[in-house]
C-alpha atoms as a PDB file:
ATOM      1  CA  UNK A   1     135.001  98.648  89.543  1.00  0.00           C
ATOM      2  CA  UNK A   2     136.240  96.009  91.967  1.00  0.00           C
ATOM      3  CA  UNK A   3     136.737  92.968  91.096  1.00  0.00           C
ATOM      4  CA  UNK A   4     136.227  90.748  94.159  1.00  0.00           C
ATOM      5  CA  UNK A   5     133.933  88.173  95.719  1.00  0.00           C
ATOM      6  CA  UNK A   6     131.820  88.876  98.583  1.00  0.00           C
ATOM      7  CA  UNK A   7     131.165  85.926 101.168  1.00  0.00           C
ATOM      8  CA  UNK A   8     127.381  85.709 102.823  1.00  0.00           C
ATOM      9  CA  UNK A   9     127.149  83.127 105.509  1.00  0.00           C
ATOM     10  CA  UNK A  10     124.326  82.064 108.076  1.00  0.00           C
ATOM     11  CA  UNK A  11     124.565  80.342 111.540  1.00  0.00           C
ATOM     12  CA  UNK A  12     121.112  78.769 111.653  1.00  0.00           C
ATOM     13  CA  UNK A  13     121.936  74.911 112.736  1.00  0.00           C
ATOM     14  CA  UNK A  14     125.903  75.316 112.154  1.00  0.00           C
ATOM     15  CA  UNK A  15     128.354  75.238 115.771  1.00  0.00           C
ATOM     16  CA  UNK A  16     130.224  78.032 116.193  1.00  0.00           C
ATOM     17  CA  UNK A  17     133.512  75.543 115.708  1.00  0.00           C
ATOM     18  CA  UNK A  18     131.649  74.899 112.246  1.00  0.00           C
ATOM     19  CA  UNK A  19     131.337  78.591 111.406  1.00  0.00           C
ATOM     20  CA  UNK A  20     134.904  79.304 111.940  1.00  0.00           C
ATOM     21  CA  UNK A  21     136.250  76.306 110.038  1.00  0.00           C
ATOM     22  CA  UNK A  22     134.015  77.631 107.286  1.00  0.00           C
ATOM     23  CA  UNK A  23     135.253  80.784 107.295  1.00  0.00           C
ATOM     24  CA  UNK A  24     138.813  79.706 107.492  1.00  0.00           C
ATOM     25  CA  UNK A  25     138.358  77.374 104.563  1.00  0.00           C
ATOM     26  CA  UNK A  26     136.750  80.435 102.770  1.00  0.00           C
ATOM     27  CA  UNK A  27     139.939  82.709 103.369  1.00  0.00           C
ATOM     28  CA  UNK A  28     137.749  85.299 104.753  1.00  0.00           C
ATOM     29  CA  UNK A  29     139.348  87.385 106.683  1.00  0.00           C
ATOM     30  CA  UNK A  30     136.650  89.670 107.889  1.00  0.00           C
ATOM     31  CA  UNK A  31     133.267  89.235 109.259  1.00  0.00           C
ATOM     32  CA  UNK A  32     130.342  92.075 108.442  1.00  0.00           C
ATOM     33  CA  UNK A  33     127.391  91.523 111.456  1.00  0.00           C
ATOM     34  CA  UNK A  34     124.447  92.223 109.345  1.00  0.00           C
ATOM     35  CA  UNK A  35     122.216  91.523 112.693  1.00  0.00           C
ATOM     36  CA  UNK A  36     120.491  94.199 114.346  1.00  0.00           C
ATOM     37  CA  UNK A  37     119.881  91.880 117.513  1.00  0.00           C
ATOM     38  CA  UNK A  38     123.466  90.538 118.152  1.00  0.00           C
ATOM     39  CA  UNK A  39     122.626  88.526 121.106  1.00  0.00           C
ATOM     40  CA  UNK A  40     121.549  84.885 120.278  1.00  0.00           C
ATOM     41  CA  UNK A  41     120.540  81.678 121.174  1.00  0.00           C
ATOM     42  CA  UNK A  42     122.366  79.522 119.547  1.00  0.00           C
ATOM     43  CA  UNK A  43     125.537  79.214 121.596  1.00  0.00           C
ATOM     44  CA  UNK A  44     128.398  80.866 120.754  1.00  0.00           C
ATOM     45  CA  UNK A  45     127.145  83.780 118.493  1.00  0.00           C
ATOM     46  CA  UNK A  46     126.100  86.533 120.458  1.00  0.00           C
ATOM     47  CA  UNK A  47     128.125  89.489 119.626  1.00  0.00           C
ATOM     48  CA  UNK A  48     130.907  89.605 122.049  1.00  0.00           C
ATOM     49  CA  UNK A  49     131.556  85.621 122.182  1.00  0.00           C
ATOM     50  CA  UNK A  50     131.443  85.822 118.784  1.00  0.00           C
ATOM     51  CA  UNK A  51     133.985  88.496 117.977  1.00  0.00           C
ATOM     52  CA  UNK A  52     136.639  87.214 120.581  1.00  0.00           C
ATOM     53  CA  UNK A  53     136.694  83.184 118.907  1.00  0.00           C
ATOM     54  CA  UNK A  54     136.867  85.463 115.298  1.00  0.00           C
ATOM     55  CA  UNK A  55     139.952  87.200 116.576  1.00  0.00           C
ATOM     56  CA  UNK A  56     141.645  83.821 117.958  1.00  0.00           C
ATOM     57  CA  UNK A  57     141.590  82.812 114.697  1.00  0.00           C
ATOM     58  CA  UNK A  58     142.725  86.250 113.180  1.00  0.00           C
ATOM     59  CA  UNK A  59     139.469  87.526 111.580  1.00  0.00           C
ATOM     60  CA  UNK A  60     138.497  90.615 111.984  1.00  0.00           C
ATOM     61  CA  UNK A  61     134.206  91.946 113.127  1.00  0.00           C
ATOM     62  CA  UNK A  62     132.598  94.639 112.299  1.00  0.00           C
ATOM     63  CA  UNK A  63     128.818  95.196 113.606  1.00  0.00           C
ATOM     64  CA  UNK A  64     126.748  97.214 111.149  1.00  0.00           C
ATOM     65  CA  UNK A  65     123.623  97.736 113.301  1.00  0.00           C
ATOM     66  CA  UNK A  66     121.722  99.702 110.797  1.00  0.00           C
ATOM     67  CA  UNK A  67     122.211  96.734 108.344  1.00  0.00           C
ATOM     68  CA  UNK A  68     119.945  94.981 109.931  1.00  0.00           C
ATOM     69  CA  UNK A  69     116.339  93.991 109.780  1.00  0.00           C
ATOM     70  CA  UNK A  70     113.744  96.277 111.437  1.00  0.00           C
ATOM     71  CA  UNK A  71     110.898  93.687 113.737  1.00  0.00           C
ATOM     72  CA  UNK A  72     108.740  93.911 111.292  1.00  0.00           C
ATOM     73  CA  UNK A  73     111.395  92.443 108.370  1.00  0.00           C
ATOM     74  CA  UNK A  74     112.322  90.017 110.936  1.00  0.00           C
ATOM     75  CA  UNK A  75     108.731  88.747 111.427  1.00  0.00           C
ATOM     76  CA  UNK A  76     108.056  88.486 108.116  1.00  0.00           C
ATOM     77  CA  UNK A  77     111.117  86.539 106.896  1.00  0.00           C
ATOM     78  CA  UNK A  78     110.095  84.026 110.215  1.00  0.00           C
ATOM     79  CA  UNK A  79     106.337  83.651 108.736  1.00  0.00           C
ATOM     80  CA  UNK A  80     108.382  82.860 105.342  1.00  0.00           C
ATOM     81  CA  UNK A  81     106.965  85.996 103.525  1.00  0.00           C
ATOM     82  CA  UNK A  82     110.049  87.588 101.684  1.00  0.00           C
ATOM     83  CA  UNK A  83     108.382  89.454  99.587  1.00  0.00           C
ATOM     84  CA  UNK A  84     107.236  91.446 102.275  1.00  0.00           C
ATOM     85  CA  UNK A  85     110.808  91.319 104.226  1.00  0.00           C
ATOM     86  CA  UNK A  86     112.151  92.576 101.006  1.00  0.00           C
ATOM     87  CA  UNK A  87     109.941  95.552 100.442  1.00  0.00           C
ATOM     88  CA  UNK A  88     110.344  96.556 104.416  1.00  0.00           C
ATOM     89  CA  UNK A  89     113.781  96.233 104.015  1.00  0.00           C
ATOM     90  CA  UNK A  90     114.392  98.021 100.963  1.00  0.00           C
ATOM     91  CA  UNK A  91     112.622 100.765 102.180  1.00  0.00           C
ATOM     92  CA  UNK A  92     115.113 100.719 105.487  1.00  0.00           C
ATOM     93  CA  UNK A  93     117.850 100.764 103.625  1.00  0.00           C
ATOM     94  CA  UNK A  94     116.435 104.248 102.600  1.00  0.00           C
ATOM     95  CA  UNK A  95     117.193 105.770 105.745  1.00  0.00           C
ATOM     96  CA  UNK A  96     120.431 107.576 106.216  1.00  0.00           C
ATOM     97  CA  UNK A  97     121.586 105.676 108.696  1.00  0.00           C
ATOM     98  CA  UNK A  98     121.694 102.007 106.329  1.00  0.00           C
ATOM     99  CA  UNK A  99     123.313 104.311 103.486  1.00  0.00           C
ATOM    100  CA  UNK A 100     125.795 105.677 105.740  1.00  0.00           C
ATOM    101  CA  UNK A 101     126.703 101.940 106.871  1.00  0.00           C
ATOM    102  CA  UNK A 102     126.207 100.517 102.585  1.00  0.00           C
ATOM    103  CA  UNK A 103     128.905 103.455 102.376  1.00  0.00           C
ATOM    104  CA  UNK A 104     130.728 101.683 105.115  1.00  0.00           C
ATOM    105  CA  UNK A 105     130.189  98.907 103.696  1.00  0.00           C
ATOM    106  CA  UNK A 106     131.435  99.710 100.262  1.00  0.00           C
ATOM    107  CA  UNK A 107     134.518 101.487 101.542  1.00  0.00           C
ATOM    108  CA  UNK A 108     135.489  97.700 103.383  1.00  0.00           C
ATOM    109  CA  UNK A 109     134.836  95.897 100.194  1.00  0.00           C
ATOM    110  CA  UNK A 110     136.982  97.909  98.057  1.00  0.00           C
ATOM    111  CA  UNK A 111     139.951  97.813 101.039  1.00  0.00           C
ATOM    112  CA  UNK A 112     140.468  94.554  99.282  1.00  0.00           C
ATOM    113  CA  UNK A 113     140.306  92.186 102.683  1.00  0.00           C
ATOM    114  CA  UNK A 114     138.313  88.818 101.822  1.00  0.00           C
ATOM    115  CA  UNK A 115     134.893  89.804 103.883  1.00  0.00           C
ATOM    116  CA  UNK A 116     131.738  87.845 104.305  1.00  0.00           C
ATOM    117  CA  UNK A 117     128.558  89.382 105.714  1.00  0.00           C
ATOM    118  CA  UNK A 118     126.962  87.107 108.497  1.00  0.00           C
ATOM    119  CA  UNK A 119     123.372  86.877 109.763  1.00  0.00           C
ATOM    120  CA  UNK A 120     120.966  84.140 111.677  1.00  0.00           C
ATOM    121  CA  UNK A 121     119.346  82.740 108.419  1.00  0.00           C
ATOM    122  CA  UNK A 122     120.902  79.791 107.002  1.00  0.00           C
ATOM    123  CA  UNK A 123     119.033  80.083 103.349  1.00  0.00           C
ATOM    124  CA  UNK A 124     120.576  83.155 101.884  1.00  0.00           C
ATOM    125  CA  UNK A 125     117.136  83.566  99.776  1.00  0.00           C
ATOM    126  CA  UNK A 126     115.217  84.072 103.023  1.00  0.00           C
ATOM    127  CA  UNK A 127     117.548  86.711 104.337  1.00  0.00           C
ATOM    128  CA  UNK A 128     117.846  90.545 103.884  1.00  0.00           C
ATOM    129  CA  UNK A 129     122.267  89.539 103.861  1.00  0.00           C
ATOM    130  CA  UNK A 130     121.286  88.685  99.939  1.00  0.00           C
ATOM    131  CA  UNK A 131     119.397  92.200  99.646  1.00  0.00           C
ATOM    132  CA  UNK A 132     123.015  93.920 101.080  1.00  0.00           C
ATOM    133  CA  UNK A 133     125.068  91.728  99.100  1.00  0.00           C
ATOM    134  CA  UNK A 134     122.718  92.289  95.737  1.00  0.00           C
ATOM    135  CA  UNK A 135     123.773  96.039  96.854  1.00  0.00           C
ATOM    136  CA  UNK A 136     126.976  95.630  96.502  1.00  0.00           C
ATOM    137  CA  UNK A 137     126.796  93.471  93.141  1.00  0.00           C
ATOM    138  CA  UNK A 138     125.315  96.839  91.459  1.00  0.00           C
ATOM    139  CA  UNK A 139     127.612  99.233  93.029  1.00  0.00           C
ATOM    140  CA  UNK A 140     130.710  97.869  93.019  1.00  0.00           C
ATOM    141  CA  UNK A 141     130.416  94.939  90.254  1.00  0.00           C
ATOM    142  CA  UNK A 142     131.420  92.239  92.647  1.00  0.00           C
ATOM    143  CA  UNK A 143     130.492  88.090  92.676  1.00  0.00           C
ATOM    144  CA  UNK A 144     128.376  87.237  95.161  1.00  0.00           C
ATOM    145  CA  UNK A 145     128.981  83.555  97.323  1.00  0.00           C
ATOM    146  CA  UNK A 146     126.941  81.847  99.831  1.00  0.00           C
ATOM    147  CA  UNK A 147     128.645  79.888 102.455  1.00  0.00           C
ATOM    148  CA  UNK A 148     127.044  77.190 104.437  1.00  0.00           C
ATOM    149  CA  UNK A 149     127.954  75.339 107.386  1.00  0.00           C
ATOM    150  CA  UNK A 150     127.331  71.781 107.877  1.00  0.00           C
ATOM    151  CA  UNK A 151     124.305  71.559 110.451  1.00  0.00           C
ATOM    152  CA  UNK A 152     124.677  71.009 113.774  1.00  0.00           C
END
């Protein structure tokens, strides 16, 4: 069993300076892209731009595609219906590629490295990051905090 805490954070309304501070405060030390869209509006956060300000301040990224939420899970959790993002997305993370990646996953947790998985949604209760992380709580016995950055 490991014993370790697993970070969740979302960029809705937070800066990408305000992300990083966050994360820095947090000790994490690397980032888990839970999107399956990595390109973004919000300034700052689209996969690439995102990465390279992560690295100048020595955190790692990794992008688990198959983490994240199929259109029809996205549209949901945007018309505020979780239950039905939760039952899409528990049955995507069904398919072998999302249990190859929770594998993945799993195998980063227990390296020991403070992590935190990120996505768009700022509410962790509205986003399939809390279904992952719930994952991992089962498996692997670990505590389970939500960051937040202060809004833009």
């Amino acid at each position: 069993m490991v014993m370790t805490v697993l970070n969740t954070i979302g960029y809705e309304q937070a800066t990408q300076g305000t992300m990083l501070d966050e994360l820095d405060r947090a000790g994490v030390r690397l980032v888990i892209d839970t999107r399956a869209v990595t390109s973004s509006r919000r300034p700052g956060f689209s996969k690439h731009q995102f990465a390279a300000a992560l690295d100048e301040r020595g955190i790692a990224y990794v992008h688990l595609r198959a983490l994240g939420t199929p259109k029809e899970g996205r549209l949901a959790a945007r018309a505020g219906k979780t239950d039905v993002l939760e039952r899409i997305y528990s049955r995507h993370l069904e398919t072998p590629q999302a249990r190859e990646e929770l594998d993945e996953l799993a195998a980063l947790v227990r390296s020991g490295k403070k992590l935190c998985l990120l996505c768009y949604e700022r509410d962790p209760a509205r986003c399939h990051r809390s279904f992952i992380a719930d994952r991992m709580k089962k498996r692997l016995g670990v505590t389970v905090e939500h960051l937040f950055c202060a809004p833009a």
